[in-house]
N, C-alpha and C. Protein backbone atom coordinates (compact mmCIF):
# COMPACT_ATOMS: atom_id res chain seq x y z
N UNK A 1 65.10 62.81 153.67
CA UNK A 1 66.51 62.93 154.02
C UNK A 1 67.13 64.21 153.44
N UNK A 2 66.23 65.13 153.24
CA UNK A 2 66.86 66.45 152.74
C UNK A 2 67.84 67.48 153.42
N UNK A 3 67.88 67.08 155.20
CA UNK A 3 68.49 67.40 155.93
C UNK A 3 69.70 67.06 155.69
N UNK A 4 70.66 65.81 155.00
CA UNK A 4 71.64 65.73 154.52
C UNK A 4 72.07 66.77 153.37
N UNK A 5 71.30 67.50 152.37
CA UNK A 5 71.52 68.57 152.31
C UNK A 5 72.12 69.64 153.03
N UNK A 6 71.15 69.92 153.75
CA UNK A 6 71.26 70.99 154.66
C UNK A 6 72.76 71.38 155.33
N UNK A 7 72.83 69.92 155.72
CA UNK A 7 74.54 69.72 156.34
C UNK A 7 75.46 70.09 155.43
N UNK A 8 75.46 69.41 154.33
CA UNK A 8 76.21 69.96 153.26
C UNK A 8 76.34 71.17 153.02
N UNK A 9 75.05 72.39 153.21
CA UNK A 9 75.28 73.63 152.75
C UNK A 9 75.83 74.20 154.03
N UNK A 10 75.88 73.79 155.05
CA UNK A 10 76.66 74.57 156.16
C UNK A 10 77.64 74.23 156.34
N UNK A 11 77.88 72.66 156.00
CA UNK A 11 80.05 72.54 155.99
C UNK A 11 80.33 73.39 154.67
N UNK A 12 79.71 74.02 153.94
CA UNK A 12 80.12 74.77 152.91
C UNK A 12 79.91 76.16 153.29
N UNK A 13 79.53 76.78 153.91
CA UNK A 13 79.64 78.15 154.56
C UNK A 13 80.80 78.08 155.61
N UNK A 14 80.57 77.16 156.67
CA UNK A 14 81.77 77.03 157.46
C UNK A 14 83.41 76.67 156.73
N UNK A 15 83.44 76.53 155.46
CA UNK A 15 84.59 76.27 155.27
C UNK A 15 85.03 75.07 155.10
N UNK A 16 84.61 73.76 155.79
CA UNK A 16 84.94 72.86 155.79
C UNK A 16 83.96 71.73 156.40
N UNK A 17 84.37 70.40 156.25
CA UNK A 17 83.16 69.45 156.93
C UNK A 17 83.34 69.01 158.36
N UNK A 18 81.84 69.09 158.82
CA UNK A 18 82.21 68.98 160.25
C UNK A 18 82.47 67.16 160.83
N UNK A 19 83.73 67.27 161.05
CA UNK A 19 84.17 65.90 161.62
C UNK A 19 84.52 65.79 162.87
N UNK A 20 85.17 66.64 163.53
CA UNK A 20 85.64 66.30 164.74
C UNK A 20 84.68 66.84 166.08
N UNK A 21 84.77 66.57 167.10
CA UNK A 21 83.96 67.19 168.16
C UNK A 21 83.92 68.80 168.46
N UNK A 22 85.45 69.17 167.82
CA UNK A 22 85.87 70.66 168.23
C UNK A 22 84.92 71.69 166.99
N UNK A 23 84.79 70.86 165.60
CA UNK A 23 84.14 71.50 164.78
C UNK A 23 82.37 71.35 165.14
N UNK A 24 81.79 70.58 166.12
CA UNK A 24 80.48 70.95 166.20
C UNK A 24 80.17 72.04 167.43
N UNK A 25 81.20 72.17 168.14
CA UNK A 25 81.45 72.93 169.36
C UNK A 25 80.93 74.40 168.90
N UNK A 26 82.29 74.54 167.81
CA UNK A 26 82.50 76.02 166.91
C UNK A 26 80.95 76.34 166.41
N UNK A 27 80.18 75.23 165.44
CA UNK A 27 78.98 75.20 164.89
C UNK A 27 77.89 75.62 166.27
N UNK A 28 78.01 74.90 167.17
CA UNK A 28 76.83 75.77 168.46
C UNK A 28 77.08 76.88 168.14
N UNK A 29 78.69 77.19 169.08
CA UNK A 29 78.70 78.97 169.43
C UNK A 29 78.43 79.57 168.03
N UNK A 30 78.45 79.13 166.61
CA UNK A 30 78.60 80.27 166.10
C UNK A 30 77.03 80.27 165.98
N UNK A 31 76.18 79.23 165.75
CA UNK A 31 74.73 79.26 165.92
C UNK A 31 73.90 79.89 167.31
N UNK A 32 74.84 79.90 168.47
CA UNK A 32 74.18 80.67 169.22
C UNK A 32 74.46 82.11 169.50
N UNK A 33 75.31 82.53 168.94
CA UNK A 33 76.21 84.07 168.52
C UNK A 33 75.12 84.83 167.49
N UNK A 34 74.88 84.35 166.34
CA UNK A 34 73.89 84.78 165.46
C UNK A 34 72.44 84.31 166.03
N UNK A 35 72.07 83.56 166.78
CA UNK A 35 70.31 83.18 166.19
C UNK A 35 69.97 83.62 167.85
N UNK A 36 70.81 83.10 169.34
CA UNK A 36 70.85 82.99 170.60
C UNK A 36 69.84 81.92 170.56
N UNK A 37 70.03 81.21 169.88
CA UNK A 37 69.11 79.68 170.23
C UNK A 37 70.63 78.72 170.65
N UNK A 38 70.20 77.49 171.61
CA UNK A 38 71.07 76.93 171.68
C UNK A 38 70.89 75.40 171.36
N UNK A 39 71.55 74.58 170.73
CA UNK A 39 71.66 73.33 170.04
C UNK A 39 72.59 72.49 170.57
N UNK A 40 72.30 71.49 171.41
CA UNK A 40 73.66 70.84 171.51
C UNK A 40 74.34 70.08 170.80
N UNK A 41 75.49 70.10 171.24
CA UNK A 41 76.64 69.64 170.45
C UNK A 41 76.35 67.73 170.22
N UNK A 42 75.70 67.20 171.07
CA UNK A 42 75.04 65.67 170.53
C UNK A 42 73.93 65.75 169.52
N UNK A 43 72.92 66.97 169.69
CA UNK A 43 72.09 66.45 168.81
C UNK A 43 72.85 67.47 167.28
N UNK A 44 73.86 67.87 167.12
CA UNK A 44 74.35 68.59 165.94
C UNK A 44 75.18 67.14 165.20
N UNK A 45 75.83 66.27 166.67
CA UNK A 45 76.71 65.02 166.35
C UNK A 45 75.92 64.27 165.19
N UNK A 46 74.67 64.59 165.76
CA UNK A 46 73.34 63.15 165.72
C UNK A 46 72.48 63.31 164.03
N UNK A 47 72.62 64.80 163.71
CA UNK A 47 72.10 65.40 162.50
C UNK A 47 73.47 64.88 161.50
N UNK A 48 74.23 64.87 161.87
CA UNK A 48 75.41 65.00 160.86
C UNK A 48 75.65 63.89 160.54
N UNK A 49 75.14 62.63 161.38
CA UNK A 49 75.61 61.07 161.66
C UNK A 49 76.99 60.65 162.21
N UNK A 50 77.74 61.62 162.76
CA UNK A 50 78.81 61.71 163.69
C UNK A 50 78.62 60.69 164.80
N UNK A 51 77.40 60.54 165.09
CA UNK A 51 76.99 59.38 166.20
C UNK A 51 76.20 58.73 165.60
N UNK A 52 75.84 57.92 166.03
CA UNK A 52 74.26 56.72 165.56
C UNK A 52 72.77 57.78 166.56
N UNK A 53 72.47 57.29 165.49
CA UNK A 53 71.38 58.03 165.56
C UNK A 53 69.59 57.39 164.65
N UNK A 54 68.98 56.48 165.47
CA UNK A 54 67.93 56.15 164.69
C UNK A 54 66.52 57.01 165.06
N UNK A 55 66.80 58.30 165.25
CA UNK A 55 65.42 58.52 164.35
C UNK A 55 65.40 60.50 164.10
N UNK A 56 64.77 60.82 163.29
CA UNK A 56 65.05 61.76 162.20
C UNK A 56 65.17 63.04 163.38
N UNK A 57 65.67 63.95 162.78
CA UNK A 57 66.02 65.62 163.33
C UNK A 57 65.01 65.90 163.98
N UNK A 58 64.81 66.51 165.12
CA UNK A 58 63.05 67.27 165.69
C UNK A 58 62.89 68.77 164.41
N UNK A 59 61.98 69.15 163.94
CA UNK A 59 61.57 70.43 162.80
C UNK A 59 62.33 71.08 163.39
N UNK A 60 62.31 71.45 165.22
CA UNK A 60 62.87 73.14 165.75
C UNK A 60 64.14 73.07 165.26
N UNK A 61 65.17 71.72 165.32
CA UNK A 61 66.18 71.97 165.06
C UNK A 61 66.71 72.41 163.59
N UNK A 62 65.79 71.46 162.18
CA UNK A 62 65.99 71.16 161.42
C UNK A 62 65.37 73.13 161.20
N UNK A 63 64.60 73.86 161.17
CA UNK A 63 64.24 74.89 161.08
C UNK A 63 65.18 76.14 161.83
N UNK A 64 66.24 75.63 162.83
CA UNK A 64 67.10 76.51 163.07
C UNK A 64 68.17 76.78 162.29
N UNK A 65 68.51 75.18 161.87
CA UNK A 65 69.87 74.91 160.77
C UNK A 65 69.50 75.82 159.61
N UNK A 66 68.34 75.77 159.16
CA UNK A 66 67.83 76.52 157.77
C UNK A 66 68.01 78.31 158.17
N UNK A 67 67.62 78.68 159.16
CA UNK A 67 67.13 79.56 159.23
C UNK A 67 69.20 80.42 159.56
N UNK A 68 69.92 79.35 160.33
CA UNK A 68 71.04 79.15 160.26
C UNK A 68 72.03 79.83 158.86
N UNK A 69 71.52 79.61 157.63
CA UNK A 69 71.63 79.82 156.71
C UNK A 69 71.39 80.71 156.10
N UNK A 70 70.09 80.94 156.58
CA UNK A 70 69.63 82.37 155.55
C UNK A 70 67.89 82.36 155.07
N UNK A 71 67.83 80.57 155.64
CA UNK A 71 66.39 80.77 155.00
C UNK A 71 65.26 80.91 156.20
N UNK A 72 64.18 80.91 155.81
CA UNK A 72 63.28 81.71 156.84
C UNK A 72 62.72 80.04 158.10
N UNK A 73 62.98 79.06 157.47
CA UNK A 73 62.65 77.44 158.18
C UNK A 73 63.03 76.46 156.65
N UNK A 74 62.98 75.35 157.83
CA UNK A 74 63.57 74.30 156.64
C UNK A 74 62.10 73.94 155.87
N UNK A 75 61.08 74.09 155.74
CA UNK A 75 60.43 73.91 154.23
C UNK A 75 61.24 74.93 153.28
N UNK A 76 61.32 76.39 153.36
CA UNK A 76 62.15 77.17 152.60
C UNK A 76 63.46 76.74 152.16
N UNK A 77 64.00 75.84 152.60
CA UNK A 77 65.24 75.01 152.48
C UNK A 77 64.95 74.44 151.66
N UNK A 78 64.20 73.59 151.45
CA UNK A 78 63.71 72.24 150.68
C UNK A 78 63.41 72.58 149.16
N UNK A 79 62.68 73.87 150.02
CA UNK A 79 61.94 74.27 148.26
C UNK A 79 62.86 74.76 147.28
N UNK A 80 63.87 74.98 148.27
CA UNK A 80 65.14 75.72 147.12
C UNK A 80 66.15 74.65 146.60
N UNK A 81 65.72 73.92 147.27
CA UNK A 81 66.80 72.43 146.41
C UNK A 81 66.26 71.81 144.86
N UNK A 82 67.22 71.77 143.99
CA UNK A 82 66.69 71.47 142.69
C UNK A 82 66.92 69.69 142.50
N UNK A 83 66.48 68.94 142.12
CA UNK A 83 66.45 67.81 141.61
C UNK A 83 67.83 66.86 142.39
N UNK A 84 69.22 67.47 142.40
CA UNK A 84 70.03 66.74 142.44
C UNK A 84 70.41 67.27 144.11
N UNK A 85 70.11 68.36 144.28
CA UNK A 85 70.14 68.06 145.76
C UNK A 85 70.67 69.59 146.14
N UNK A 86 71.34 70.43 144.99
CA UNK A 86 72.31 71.32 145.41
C UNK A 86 70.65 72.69 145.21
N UNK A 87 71.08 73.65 145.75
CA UNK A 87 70.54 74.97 146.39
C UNK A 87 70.99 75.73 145.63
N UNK A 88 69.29 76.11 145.01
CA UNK A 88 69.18 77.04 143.61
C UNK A 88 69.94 78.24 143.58
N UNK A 89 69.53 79.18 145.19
CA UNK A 89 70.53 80.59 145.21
C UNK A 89 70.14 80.23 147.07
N UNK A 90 71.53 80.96 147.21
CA UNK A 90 71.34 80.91 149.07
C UNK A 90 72.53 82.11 149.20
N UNK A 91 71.38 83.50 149.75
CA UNK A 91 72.33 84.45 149.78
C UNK A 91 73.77 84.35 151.02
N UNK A 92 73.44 83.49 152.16
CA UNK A 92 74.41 83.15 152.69
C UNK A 92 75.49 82.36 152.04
N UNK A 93 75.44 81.40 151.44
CA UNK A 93 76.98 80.67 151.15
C UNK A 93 77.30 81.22 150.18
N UNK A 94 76.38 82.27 149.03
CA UNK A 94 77.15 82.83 147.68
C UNK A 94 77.61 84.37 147.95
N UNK A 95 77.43 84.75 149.18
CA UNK A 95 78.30 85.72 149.46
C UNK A 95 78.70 86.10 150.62
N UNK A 96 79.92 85.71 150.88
CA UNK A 96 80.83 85.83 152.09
C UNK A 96 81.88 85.32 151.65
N UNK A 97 82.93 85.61 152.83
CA UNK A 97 84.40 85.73 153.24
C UNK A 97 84.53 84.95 153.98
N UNK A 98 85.50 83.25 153.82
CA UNK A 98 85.99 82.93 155.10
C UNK A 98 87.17 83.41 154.73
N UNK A 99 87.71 83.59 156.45
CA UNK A 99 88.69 84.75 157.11
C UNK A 99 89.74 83.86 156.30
N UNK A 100 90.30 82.46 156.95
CA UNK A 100 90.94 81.94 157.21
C UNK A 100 91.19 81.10 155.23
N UNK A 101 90.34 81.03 155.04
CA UNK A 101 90.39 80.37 152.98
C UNK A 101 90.57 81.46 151.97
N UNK A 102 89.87 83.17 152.56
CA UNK A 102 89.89 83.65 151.21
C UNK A 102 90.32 84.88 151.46
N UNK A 103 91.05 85.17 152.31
CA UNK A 103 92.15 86.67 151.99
C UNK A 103 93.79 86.01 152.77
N UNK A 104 94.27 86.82 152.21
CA UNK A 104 95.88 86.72 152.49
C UNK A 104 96.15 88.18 153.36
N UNK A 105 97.19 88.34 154.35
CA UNK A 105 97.59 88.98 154.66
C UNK A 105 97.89 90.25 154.10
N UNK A 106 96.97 91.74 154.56
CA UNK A 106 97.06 92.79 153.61
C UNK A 106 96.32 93.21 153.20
N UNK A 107 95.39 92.10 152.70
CA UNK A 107 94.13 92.65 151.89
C UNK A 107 93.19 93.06 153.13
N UNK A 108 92.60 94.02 152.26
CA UNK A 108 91.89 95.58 152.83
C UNK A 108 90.12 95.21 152.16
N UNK A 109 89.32 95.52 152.89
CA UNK A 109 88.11 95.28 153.07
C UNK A 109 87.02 96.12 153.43
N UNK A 110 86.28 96.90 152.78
CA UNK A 110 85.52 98.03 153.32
C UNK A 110 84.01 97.69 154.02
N UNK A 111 83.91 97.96 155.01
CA UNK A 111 82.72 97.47 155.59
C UNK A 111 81.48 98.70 155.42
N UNK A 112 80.55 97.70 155.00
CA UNK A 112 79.23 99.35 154.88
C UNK A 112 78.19 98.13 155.97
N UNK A 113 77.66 99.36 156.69
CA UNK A 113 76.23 99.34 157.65
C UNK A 113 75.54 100.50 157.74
N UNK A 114 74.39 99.89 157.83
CA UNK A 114 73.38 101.36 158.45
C UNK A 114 73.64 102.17 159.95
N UNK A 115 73.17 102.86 159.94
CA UNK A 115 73.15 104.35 159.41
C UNK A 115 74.38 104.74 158.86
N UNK A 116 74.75 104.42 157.41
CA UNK A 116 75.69 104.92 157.36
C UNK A 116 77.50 104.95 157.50
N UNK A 117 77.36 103.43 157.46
CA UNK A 117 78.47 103.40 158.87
C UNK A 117 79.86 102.52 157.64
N UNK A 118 81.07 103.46 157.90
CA UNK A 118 81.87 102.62 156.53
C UNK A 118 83.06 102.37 157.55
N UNK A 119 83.69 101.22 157.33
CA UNK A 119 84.65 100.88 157.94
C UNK A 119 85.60 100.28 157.14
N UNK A 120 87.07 100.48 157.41
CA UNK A 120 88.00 100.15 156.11
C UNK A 120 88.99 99.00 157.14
N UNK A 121 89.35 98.21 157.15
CA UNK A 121 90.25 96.61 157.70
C UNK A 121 91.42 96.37 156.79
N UNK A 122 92.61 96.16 157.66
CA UNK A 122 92.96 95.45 157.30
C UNK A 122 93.37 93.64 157.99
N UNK A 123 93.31 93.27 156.69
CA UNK A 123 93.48 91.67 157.32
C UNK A 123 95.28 91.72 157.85
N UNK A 124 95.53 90.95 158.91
CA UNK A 124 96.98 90.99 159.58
C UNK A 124 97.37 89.62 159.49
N UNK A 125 96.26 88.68 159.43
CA UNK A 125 96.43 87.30 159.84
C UNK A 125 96.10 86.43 160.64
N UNK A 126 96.06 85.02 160.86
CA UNK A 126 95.75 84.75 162.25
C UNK A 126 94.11 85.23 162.71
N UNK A 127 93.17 85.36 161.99
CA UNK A 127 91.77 86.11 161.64
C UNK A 127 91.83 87.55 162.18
N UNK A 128 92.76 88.22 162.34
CA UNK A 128 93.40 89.32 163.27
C UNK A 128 93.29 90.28 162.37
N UNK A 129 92.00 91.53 162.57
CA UNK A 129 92.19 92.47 161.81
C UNK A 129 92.46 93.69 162.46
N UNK A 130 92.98 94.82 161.62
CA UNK A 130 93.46 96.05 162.10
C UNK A 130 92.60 97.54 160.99
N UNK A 131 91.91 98.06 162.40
CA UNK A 131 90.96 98.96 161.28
C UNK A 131 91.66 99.57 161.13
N UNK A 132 91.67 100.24 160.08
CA UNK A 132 92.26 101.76 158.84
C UNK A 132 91.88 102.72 158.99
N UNK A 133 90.19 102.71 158.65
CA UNK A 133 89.42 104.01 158.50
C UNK A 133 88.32 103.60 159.37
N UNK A 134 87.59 104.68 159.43
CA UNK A 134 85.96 104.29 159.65
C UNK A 134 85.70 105.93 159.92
N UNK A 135 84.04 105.27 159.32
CA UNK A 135 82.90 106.67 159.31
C UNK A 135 82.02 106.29 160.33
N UNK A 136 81.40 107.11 161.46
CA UNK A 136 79.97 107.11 161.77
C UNK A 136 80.21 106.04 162.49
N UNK A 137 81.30 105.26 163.39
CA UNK A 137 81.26 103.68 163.80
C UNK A 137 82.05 104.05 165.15
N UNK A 138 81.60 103.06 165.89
CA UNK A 138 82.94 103.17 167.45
C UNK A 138 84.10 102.90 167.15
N UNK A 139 84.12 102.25 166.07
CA UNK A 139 85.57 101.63 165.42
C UNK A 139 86.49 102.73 165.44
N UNK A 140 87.73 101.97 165.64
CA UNK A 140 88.52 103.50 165.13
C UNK A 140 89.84 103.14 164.88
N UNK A 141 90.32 104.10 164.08
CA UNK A 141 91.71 103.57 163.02
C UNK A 141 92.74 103.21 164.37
N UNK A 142 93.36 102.03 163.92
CA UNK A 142 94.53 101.66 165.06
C UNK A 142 93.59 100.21 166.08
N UNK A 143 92.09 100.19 165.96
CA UNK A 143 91.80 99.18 166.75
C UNK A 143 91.95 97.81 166.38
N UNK A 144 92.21 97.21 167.17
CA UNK A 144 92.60 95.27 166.26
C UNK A 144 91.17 94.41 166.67
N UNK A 145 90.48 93.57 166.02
CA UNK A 145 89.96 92.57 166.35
C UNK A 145 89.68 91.61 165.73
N UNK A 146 89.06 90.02 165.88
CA UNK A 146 89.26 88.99 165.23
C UNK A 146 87.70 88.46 164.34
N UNK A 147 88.04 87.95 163.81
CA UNK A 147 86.35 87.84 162.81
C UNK A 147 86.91 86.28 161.97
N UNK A 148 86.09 85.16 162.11
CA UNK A 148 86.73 84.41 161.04
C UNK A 148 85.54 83.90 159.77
N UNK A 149 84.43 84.81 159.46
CA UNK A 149 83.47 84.95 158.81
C UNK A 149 82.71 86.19 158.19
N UNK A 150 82.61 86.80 157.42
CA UNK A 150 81.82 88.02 156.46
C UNK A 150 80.70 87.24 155.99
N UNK A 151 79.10 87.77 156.38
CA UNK A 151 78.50 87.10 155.31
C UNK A 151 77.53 88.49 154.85
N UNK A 152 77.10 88.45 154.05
CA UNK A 152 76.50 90.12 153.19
C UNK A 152 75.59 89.80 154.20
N UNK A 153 74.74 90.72 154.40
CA UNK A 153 73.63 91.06 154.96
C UNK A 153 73.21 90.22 156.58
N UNK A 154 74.43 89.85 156.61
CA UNK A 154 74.55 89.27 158.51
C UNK A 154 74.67 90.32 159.24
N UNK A 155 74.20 90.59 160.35
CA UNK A 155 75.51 90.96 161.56
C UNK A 155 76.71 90.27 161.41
N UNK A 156 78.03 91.06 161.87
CA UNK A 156 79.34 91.16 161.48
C UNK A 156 79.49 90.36 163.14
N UNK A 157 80.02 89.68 164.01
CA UNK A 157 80.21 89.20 164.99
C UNK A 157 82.03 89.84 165.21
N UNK A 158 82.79 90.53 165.90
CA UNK A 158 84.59 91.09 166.06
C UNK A 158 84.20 90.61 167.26
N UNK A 159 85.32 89.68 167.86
CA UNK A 159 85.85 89.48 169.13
C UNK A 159 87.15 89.66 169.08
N UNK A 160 87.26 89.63 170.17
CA UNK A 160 88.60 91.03 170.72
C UNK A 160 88.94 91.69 170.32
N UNK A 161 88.01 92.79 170.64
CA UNK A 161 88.12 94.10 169.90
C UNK A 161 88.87 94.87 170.99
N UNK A 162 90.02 95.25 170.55
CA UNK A 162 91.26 95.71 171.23
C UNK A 162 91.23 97.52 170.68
N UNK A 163 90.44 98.32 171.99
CA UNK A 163 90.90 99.69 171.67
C UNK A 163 91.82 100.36 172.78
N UNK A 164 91.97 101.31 172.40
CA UNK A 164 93.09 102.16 173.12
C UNK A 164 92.91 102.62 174.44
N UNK A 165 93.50 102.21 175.43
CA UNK A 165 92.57 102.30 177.08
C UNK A 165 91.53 101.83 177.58
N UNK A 166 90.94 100.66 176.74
CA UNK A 166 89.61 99.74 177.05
C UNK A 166 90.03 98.31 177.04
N UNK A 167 89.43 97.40 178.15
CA UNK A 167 89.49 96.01 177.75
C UNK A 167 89.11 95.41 176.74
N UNK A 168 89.56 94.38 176.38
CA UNK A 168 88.80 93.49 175.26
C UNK A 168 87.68 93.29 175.56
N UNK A 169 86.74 93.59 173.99
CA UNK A 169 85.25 93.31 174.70
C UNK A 169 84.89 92.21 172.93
N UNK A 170 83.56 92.25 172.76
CA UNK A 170 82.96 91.88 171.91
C UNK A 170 82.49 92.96 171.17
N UNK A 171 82.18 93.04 169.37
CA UNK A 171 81.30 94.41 168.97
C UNK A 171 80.24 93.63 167.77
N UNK A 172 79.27 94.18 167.49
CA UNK A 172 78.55 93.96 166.49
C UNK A 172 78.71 95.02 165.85
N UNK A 173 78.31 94.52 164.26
CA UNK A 173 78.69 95.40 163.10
C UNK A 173 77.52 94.64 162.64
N UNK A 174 76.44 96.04 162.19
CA UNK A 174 75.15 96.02 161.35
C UNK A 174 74.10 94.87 162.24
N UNK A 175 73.66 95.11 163.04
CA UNK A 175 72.65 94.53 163.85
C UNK A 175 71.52 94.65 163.22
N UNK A 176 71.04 96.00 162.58
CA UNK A 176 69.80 96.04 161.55
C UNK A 176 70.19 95.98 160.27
N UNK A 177 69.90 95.01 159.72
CA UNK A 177 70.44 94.66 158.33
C UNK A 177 71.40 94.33 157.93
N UNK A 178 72.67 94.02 158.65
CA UNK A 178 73.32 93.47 158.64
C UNK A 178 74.98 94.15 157.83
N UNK A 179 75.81 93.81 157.19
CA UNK A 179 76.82 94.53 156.47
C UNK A 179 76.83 93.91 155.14
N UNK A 180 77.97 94.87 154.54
CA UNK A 180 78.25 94.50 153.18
C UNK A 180 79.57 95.40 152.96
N UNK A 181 80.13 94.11 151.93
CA UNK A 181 81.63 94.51 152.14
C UNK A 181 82.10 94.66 150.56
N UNK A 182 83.08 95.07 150.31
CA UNK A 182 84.11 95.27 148.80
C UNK A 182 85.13 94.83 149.49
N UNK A 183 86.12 94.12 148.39
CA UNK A 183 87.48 94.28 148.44
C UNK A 183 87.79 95.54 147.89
N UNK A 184 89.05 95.79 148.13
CA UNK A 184 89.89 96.92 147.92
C UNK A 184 90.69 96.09 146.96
């Protein structure tokens, strides 16, 4: 039953626990945004015990949730759990930003990616950011878009990325290797 773990460490990256139907919805897309595997929203119900459910996770899933996280499959999951259940180091939940729990309006955020690439945000609100600066990036000072997650060494996921004479589109930030951020 270590998969009850597991759940635990992702209502703890997501911010909160997943109870309602709208929060396993969010959990697909954001699992199929990062991994492009897709999970449905019954068998995510069915892992969580949101529904009845008699008989255990299939591995692919239980190895996506992990991998979901940061680790490479759920034996790597397992092995990192100590005695009481909690997860020795997991570079996903011990470093990141939720949008919406851990900045206030204002605060400024410097984004680094490869090749090179520095980008300065500010938070507006509403997960609504407004870039400042940027080096070496399509970004550009004056563009707005929405993000409600930072995790170090992820791809960065901005939707509606609002530039000057272009439709709203989607952008990735750090596709190889992902980003890393400072507060200001």
């Amino acid at each position: 039953m270590e998969y009850k773990y597991l759940c635990q460490a992702i209502d703890e990256m997501m911010g909160h626990k997943m109870q309602t139907p709208k929060d396993f919805e969010q959990l697909r897309d954001r699992i199929y945004s990062r991994q492009h595997v897709l999970i449905s929203v019954s068998t995510l119900k069915r892992v969580w015990g949101y529904i009845d459910n008699k008989s255990e996770p299939r591995q692919t899933t239980l190895d996506t949730l992990a991998y979901f996280l940061g680790y490479a499959d759920y034996a790597a999951f397992c092995q990192s759990l100590t005695d009481d259940g909690q997860t020795v180091s997991n570079p996903v939940v011990s470093r990141h930003v939720s949008v919406r729990d851990d900045l206030v309006e204002n605060d400024i955020l410097t984004l680094y990616w490869q090749p090179g690439r520095i980008c300065r945000v500010r938070y507006l609100g509403n997960l609504q950011f407004q870039v400042v600066s940027s080096e070496r990036t399509r970004l550009q000072a004056g563009d707005y878009f929405q993000c409600s997650l930072i995790v170090e060494g992820e791809p960065l996921y901005l939707s509606n990325l609002l530039q000057k004479g272009r439709l709203a589109t989607n952008y990735v930030c750090g596709k190889n290797g992902g980003v890393r951020f400072e507060r200001d």
